[in-house]
N, C-alpha and C. Protein backbone atom coordinates (compact mmCIF):
# COMPACT_ATOMS: atom_id res chain seq x y z
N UNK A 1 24.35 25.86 -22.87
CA UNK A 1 24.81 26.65 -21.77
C UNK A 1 23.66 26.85 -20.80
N UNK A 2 23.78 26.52 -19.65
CA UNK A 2 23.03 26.89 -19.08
C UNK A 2 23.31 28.33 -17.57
N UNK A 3 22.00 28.92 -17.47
CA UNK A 3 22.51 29.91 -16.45
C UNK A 3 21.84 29.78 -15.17
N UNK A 4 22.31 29.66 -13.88
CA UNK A 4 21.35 29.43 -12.77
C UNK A 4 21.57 30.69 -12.01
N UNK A 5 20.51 31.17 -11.59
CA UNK A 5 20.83 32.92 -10.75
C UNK A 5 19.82 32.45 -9.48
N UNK A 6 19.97 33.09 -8.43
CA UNK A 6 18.85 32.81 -7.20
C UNK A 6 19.30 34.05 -6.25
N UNK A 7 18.38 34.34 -5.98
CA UNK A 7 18.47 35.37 -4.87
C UNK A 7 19.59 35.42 -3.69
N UNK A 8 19.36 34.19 -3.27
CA UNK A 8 20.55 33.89 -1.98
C UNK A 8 21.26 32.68 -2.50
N UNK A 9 22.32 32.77 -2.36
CA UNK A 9 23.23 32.34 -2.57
C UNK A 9 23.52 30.80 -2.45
N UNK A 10 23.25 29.55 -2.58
CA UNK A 10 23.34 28.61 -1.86
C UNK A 10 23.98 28.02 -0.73
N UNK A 11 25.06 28.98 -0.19
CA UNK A 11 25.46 28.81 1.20
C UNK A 11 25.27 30.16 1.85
N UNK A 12 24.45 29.71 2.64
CA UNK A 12 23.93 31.45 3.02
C UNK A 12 24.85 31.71 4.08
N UNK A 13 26.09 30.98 5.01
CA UNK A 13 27.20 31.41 5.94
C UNK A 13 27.98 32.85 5.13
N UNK A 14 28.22 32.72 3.65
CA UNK A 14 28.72 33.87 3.09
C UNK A 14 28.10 35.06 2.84
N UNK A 15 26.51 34.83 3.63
CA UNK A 15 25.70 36.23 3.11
C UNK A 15 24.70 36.74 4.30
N UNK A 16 25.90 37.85 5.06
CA UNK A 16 25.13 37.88 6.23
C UNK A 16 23.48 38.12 6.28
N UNK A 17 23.45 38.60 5.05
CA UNK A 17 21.66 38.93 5.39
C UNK A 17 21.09 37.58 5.45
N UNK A 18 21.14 36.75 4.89
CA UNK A 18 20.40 35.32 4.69
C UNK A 18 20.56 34.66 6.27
N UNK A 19 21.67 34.54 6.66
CA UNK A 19 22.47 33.45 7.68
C UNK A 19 21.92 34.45 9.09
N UNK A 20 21.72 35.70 9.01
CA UNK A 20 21.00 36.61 10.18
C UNK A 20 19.01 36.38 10.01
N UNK A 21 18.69 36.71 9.17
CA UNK A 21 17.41 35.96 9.00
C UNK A 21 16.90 35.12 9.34
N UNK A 22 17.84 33.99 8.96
CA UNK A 22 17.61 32.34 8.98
C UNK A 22 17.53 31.92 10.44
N UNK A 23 18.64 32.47 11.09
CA UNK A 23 19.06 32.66 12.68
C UNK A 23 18.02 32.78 13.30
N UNK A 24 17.50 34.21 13.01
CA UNK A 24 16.45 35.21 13.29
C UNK A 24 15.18 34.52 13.41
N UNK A 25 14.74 33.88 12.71
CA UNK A 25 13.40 32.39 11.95
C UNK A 25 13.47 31.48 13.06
N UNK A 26 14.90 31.11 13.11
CA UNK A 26 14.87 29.73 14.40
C UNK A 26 14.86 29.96 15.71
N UNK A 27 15.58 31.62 15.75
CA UNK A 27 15.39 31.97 17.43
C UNK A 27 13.89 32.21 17.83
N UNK A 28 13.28 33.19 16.92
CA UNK A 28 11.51 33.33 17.23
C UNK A 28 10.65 32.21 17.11
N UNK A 29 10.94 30.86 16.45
CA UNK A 29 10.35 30.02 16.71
C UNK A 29 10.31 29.27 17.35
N UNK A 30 11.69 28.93 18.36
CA UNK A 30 12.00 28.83 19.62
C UNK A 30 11.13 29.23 20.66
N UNK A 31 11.47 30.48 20.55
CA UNK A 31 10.62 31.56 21.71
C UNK A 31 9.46 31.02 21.96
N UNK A 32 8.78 31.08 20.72
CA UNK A 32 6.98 31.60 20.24
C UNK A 32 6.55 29.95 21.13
N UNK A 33 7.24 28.39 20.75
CA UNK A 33 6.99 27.57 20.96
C UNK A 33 7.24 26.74 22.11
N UNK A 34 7.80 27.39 22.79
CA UNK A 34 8.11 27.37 24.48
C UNK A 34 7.19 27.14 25.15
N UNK A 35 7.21 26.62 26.17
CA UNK A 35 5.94 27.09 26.95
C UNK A 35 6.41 26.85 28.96
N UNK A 36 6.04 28.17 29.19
CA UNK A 36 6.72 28.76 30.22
C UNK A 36 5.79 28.17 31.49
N UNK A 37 4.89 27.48 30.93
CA UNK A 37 3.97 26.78 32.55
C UNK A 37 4.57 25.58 32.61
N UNK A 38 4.92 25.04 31.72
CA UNK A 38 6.08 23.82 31.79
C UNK A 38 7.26 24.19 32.12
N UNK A 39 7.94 25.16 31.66
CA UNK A 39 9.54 24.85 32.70
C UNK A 39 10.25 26.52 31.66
N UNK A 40 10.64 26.88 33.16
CA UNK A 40 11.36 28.62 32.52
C UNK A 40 12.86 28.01 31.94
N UNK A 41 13.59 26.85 32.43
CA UNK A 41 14.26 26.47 31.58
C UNK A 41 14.51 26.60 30.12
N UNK A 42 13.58 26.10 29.86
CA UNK A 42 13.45 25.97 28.23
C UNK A 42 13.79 27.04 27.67
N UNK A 43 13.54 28.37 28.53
CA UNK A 43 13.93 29.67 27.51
C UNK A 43 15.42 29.90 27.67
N UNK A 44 15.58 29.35 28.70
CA UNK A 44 17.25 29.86 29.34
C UNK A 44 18.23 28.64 28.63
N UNK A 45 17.73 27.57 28.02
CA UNK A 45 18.69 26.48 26.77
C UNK A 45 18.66 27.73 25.49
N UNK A 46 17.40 28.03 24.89
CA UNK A 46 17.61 28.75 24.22
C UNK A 46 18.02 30.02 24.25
N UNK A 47 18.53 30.98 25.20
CA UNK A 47 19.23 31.71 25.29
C UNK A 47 20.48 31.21 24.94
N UNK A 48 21.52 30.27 25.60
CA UNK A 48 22.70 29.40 25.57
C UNK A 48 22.46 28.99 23.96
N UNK A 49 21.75 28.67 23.42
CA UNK A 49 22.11 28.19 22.10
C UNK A 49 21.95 28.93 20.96
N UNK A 50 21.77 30.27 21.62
CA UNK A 50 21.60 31.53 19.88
C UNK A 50 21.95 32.94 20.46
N UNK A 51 22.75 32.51 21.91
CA UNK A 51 23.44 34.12 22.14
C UNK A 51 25.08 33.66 22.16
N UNK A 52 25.88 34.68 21.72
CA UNK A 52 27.14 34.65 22.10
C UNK A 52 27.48 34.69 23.37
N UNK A 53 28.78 34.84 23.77
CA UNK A 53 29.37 34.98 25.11
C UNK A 53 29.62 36.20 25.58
N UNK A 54 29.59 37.41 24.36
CA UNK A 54 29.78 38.58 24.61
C UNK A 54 28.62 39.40 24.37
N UNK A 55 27.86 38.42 24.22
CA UNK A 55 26.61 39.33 23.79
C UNK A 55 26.01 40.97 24.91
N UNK A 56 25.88 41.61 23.96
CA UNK A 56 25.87 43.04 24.61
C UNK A 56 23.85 43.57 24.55
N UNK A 57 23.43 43.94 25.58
CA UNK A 57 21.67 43.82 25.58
C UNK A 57 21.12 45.33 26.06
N UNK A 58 20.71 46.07 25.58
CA UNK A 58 20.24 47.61 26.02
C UNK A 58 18.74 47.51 25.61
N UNK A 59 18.01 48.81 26.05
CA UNK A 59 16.63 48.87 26.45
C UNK A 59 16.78 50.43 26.26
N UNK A 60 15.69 50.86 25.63
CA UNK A 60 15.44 52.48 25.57
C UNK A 60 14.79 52.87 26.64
N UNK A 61 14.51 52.07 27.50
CA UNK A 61 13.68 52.35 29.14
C UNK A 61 14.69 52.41 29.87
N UNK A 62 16.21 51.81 30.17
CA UNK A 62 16.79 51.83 30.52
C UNK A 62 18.50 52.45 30.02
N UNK A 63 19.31 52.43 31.20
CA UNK A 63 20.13 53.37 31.07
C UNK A 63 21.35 52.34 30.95
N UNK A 64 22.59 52.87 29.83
CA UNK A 64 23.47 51.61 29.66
C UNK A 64 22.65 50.14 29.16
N UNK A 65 24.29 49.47 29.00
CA UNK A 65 24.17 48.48 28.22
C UNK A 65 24.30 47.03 29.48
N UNK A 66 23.93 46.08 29.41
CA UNK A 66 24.12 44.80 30.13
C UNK A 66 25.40 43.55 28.99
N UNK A 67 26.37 43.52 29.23
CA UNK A 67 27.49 42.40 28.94
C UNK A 67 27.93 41.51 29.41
N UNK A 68 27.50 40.87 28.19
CA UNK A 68 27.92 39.10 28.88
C UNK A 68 27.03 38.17 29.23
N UNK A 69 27.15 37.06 28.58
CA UNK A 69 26.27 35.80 28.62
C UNK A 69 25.71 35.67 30.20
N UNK A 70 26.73 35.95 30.72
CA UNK A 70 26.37 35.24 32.63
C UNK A 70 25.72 36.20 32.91
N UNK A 71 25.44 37.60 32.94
CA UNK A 71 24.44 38.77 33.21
C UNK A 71 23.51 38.89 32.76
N UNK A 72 23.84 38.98 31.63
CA UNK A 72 22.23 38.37 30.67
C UNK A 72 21.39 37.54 31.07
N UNK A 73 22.11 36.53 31.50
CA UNK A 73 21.32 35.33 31.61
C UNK A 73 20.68 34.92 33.30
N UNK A 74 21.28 36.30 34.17
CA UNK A 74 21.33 36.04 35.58
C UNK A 74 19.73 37.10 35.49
N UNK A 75 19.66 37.96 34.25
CA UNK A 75 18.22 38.89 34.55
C UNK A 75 17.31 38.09 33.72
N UNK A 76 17.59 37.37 32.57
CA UNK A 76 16.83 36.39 32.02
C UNK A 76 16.15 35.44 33.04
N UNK A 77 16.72 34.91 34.14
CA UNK A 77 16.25 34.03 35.12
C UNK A 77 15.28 34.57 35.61
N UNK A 78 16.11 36.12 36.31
CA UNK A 78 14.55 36.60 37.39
C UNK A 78 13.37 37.30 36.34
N UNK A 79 13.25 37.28 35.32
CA UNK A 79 12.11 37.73 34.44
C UNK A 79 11.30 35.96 34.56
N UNK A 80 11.80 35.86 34.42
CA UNK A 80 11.22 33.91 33.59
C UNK A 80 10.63 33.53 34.85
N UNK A 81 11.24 33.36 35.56
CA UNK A 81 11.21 32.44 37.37
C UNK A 81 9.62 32.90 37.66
N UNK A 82 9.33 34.09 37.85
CA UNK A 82 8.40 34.48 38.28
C UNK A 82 7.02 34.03 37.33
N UNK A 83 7.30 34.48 35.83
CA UNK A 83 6.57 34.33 35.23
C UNK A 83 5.82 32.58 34.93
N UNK A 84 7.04 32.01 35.30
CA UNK A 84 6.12 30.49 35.35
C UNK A 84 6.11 30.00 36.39
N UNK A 85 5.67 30.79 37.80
CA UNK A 85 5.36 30.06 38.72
C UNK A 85 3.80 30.90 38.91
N UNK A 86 3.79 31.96 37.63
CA UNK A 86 2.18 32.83 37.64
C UNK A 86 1.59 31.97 37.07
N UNK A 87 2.08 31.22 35.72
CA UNK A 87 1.69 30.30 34.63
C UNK A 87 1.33 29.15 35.69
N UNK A 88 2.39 28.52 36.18
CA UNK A 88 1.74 26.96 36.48
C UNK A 88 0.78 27.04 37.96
N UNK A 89 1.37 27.78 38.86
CA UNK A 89 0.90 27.46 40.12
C UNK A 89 -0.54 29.08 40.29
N UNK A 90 -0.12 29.84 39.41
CA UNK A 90 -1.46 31.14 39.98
C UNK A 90 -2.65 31.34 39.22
N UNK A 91 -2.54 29.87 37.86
CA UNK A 91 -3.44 30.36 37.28
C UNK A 91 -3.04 31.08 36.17
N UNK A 92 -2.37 31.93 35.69
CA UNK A 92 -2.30 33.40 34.61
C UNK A 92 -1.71 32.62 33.23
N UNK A 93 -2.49 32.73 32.75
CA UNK A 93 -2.37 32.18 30.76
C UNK A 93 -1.48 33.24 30.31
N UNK A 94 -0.65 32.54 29.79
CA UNK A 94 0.89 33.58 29.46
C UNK A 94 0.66 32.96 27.98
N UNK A 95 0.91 33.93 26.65
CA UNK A 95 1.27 33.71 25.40
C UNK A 95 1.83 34.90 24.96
N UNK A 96 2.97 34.55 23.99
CA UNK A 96 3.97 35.27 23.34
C UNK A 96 3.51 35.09 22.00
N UNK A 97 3.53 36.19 21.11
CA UNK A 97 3.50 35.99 20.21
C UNK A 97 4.55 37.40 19.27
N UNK A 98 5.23 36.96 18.08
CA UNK A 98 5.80 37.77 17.23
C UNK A 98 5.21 38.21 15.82
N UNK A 99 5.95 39.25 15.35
CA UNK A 99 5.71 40.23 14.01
C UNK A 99 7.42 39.92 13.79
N UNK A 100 7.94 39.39 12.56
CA UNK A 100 8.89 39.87 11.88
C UNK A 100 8.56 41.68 11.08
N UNK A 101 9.68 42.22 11.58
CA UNK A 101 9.46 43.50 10.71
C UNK A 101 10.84 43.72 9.47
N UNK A 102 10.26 44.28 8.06
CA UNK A 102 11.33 44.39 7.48
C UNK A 102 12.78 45.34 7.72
N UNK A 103 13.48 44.58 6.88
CA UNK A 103 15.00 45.19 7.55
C UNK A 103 15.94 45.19 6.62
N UNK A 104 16.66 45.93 6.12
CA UNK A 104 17.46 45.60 4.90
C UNK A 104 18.96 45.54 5.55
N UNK A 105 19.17 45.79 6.59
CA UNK A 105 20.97 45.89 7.14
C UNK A 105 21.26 44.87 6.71
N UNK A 106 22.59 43.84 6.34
CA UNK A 106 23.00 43.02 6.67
C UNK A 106 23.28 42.72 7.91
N UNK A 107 22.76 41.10 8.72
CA UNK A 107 23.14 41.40 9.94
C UNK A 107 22.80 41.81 11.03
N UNK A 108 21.59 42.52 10.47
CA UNK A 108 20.62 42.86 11.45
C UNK A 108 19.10 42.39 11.43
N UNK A 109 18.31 42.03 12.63
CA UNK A 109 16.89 41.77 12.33
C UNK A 109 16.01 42.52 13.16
N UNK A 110 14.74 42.48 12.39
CA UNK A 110 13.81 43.30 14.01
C UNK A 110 12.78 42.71 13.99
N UNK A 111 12.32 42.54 15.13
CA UNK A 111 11.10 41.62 15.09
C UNK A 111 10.32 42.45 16.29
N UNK A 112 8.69 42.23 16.31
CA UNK A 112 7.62 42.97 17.49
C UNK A 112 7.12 41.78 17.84
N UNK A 113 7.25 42.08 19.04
CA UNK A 113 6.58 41.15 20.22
C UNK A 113 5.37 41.40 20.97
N UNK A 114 4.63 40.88 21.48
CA UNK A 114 3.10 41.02 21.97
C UNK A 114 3.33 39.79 23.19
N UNK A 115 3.35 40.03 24.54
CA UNK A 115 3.20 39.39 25.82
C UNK A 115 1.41 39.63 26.57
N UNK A 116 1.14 38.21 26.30
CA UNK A 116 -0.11 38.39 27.14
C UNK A 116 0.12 38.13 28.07
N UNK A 117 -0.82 38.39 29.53
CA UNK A 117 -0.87 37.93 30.91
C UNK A 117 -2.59 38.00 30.88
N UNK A 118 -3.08 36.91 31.71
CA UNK A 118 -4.78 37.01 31.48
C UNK A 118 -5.11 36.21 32.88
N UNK A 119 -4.92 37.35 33.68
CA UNK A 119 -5.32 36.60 35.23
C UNK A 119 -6.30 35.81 35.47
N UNK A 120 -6.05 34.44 36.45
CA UNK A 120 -7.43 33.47 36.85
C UNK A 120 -8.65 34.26 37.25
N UNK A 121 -8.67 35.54 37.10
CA UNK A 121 -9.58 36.49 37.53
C UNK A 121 -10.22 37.08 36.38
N UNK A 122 -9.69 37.18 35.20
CA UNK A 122 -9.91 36.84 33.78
C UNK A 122 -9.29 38.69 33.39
N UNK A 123 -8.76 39.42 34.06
CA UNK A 123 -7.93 40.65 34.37
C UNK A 123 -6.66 40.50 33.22
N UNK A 124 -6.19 41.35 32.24
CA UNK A 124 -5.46 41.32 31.73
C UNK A 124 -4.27 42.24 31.72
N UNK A 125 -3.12 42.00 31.39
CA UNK A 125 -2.35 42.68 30.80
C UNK A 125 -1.23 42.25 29.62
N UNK A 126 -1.29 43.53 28.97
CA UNK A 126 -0.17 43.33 27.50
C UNK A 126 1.00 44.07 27.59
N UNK A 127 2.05 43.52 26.87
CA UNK A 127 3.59 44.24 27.21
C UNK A 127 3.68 44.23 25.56
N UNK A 128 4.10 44.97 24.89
CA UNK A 128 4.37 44.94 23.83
C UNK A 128 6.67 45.44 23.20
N UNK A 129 6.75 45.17 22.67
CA UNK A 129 8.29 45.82 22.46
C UNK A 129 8.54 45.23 20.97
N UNK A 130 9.33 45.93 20.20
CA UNK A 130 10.20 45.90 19.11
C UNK A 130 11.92 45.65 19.70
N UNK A 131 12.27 44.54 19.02
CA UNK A 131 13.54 43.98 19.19
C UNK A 131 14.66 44.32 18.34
N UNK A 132 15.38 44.89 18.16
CA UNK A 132 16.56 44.99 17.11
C UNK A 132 17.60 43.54 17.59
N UNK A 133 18.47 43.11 16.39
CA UNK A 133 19.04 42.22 16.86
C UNK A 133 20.36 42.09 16.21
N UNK A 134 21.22 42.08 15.93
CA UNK A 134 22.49 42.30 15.35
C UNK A 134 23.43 40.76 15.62
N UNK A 135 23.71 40.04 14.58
CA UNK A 135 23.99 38.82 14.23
C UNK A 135 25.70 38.77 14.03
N UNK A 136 26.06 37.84 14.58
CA UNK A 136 27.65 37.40 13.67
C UNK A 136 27.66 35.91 13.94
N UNK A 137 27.61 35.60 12.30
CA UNK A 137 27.21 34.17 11.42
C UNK A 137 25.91 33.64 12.61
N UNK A 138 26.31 32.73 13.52
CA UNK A 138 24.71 31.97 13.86
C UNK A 138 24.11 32.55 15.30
N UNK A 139 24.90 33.34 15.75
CA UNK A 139 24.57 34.01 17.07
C UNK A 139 24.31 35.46 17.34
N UNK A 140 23.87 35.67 18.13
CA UNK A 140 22.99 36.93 18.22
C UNK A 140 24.51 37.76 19.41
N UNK A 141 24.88 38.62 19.35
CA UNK A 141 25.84 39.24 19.55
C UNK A 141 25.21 40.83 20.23
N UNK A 142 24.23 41.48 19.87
CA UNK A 142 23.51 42.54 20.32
C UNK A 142 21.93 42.50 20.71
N UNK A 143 21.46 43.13 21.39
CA UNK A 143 20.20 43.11 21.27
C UNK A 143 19.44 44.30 21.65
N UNK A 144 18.85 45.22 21.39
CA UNK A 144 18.11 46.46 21.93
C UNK A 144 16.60 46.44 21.43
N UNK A 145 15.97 46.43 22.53
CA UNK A 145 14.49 46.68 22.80
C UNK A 145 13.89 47.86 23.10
N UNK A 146 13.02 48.15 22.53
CA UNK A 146 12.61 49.48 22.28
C UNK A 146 11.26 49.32 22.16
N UNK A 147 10.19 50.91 22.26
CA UNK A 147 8.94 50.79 21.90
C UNK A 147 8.16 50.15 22.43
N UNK A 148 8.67 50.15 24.31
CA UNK A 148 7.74 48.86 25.03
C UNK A 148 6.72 50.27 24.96
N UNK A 149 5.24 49.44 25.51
CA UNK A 149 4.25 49.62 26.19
C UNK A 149 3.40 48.68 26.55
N UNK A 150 2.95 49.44 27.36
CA UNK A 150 1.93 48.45 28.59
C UNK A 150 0.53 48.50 27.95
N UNK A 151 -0.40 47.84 28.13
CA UNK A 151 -2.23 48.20 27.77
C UNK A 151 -2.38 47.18 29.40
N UNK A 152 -3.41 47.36 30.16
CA UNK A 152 -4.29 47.02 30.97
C UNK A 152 -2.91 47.30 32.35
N UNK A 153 -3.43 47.39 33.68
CA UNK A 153 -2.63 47.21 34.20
C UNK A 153 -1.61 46.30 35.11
N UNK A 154 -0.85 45.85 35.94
CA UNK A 154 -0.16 44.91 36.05
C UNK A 154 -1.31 43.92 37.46
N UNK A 155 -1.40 42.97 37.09
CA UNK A 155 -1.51 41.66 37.36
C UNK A 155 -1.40 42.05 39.08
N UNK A 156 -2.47 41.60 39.75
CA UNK A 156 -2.07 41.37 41.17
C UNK A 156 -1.93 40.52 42.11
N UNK A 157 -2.42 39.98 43.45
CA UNK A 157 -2.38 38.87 43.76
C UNK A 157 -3.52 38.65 43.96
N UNK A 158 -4.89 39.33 43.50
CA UNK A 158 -6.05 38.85 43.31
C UNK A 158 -6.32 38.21 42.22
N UNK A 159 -5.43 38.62 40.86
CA UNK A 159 -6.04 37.75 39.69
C UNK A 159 -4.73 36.39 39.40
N UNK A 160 -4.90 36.46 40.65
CA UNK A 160 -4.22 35.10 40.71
C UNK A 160 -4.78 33.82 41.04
N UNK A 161 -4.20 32.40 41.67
CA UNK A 161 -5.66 31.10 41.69
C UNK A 161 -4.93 31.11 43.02
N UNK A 162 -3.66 31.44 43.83
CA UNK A 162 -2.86 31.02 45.32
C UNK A 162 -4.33 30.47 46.09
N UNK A 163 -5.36 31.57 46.21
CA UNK A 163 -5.93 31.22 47.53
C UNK A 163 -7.13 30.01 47.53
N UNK A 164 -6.65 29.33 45.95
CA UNK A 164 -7.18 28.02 46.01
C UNK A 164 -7.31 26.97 46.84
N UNK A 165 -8.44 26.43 46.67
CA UNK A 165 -8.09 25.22 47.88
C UNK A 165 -7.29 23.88 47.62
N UNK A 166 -7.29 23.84 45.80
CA UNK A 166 -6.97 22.75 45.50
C UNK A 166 -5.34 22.97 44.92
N UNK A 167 -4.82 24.27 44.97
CA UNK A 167 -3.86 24.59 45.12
C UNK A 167 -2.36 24.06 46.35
N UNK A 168 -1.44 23.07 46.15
CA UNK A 168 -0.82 22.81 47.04
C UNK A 168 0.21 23.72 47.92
N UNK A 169 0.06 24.80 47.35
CA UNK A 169 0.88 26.05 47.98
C UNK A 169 -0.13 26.64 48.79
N UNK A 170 -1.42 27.04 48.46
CA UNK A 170 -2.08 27.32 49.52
C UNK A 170 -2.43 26.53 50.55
N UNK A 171 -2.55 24.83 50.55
CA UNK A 171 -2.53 23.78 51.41
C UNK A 171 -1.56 23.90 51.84
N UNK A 172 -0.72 23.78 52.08
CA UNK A 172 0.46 23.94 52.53
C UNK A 172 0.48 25.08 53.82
N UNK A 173 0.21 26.44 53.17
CA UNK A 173 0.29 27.24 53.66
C UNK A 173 -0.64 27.49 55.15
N UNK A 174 -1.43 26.51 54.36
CA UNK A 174 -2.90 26.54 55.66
C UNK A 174 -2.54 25.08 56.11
N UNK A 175 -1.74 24.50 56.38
CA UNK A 175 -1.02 23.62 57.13
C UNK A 175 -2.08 22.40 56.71
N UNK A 176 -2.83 22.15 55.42
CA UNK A 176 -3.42 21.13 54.57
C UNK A 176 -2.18 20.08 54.44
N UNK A 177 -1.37 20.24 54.08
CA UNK A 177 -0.85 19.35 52.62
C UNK A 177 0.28 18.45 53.86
């Protein structure tokens, strides 16, 4: 006779904690491995491929909830847009990095985030936040962020590279290019 026992189950679709985890693993490694001086795209496929359509998004800084893939994804743009045109064209070294934190809900995950910004001026700033995330089977369905704070202050247009010369936006601008 033999007996086989394992923690998770071998099809983890029947066990929301496993199949929210697992989710949870591939969306942050997504994120973490992005890279936003190459193309804000990339985050906005992975939005489309691990959020629902109804997905519902709140903020303890903010008031109410945001619903729906197309809203979500219309403030996802103007966060991103900006941020990789600081990355490719101003100079500013952008890295993301995560903390899984433990969680026993089924279904639910939380993970801490750490946003660098490190101006061509060598000027920094950090954004920090804790994510809650609430799963049904492979998609992320909720999301609330909490526990932001700031360290250094925000980024200006001095610790930026624009008034480069070898910059084609500033050529441009100075009727170079």
């Amino acid at each position: 006779m033999s007996i086989q026992s394992s923690f998770f189950p071998a099809d983890h679709d029947d066990d929301p904690y496993a199949s929210s985890h697992e989710g949870e693993r591939g969306l942050n490694r997504a994120i973490v491995t992005a890279e936003i001086s190459r193309s804000f795209e990339e985050y906005l496929d992975i939005f489309d491929r691990f959020y629902a359509e109804d997905i519902e998004v709140s903020s303890a800084t903010s008031t109410g909830q945001i619903r729906g893939k197309a809203r979500v994804s219309s403030l996802l743009y103007d966060f991103l847009a900006p941020l990789h045109l600081m990355a490719e064209i101003g100079g500013v070294s952008i890295s993301i990095r995560q903390t899984a934190m433990p969680g026993d809900a089924a279904g639910e995950t939380h993970s801490a985030w750490t946003l660098d910004l490190v101006g061509a001026s060598g000027r920094s700033c950090t954004i920090s936040w804790r994510t809650l995330r609430r799963w049904k089977g492979s998609l992320v369905v909720y999301e609330h962020h909490y526990d932001e704070q700031q360290s250094g202050g925000p980024l200006t247009e001095d610790d930026l590279r624009f008034g480069d010369a070898q910059n084609p936006i500033s050529q441009h601008a100075r009727g170079l290019a």
